[in-house]
Protein backbone atom coordinates (compact mmCIF):
# COMPACT_ATOMS: atom_id res chain seq x y z
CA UNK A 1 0.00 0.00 0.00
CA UNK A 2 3.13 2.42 0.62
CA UNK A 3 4.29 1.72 -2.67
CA UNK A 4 0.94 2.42 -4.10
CA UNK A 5 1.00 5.88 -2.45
CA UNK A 6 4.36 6.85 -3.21
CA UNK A 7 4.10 5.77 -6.77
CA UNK A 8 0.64 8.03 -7.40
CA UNK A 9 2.31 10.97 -5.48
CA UNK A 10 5.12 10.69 -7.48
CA UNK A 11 3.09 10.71 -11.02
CA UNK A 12 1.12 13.82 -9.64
CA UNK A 13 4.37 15.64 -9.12
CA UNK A 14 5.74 14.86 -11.85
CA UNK A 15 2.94 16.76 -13.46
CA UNK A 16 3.94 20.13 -11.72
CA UNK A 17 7.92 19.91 -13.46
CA UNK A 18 7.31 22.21 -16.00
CA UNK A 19 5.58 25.42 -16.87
CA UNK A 20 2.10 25.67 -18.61
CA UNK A 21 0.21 28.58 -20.00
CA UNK A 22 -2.96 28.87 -20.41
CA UNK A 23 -2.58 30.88 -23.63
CA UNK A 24 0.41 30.83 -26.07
CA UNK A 25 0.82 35.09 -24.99
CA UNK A 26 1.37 34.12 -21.45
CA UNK A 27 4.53 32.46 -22.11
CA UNK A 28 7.60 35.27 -22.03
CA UNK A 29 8.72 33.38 -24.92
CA UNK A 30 5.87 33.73 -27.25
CA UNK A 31 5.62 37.48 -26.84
CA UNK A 32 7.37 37.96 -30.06
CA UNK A 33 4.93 35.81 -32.26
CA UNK A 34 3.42 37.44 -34.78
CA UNK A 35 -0.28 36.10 -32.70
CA UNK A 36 0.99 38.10 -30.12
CA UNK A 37 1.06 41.54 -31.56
CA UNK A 38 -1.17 44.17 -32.40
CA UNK A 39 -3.48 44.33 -34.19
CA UNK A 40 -3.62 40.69 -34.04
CA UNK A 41 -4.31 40.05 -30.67
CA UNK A 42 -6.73 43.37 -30.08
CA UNK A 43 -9.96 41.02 -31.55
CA UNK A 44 -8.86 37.74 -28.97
CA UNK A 45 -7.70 40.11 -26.41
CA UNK A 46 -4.32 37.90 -26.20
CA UNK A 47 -1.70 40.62 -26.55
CA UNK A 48 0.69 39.89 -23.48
CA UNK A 49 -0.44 42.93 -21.52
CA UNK A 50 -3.65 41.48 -21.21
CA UNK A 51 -3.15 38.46 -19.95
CA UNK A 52 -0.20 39.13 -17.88
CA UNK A 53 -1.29 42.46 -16.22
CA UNK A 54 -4.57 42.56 -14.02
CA UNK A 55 -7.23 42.09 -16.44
CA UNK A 56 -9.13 45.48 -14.85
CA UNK A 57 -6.05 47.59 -15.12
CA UNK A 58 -5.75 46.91 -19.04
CA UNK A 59 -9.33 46.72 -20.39
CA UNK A 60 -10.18 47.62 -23.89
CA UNK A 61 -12.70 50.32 -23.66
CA UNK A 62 -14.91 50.83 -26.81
CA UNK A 63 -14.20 53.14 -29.14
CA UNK A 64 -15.90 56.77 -28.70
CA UNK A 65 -18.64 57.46 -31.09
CA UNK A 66 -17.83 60.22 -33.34
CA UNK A 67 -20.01 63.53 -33.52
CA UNK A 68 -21.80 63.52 -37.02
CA UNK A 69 -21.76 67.13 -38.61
CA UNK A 70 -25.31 67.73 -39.69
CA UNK A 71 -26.99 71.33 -40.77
């Protein structure tokens, strides 16, 4: 039965030995795909600064509407 144990916790850390993103921007590494620039990532909202700064900090607001000249 120790073995047992020792052998599952064992699998589960070896789960935890390397890094995982949740998207492909996340990763420090990826910030230099072309996914990962503008425009690109404005429509996904998967441009780096989005995902690694606080999500309330960075929000895209929408755009302003524009006055319409009419006489």
């Amino acid at each position: 039965m120790k073995n047992l144990v020792l052998i599952l916790s064992l699998m589960l850390i070896s789960g935890c030995l390397e890094d995982r993103y949740r998207y492909a921007c996340q990763n420090p590494d990826n910030f230099a795909l072309a996914e990962c620039q503008k425009p690109k990532c404005l429509f996904t909202q998967t441009c780096p600064e989005y995902l690694v700064a606080p999500i309330l900090e960075k929000k895209i607001e929408p755009p302003a509407p524009q006055a319409s000249s009419e006489r």
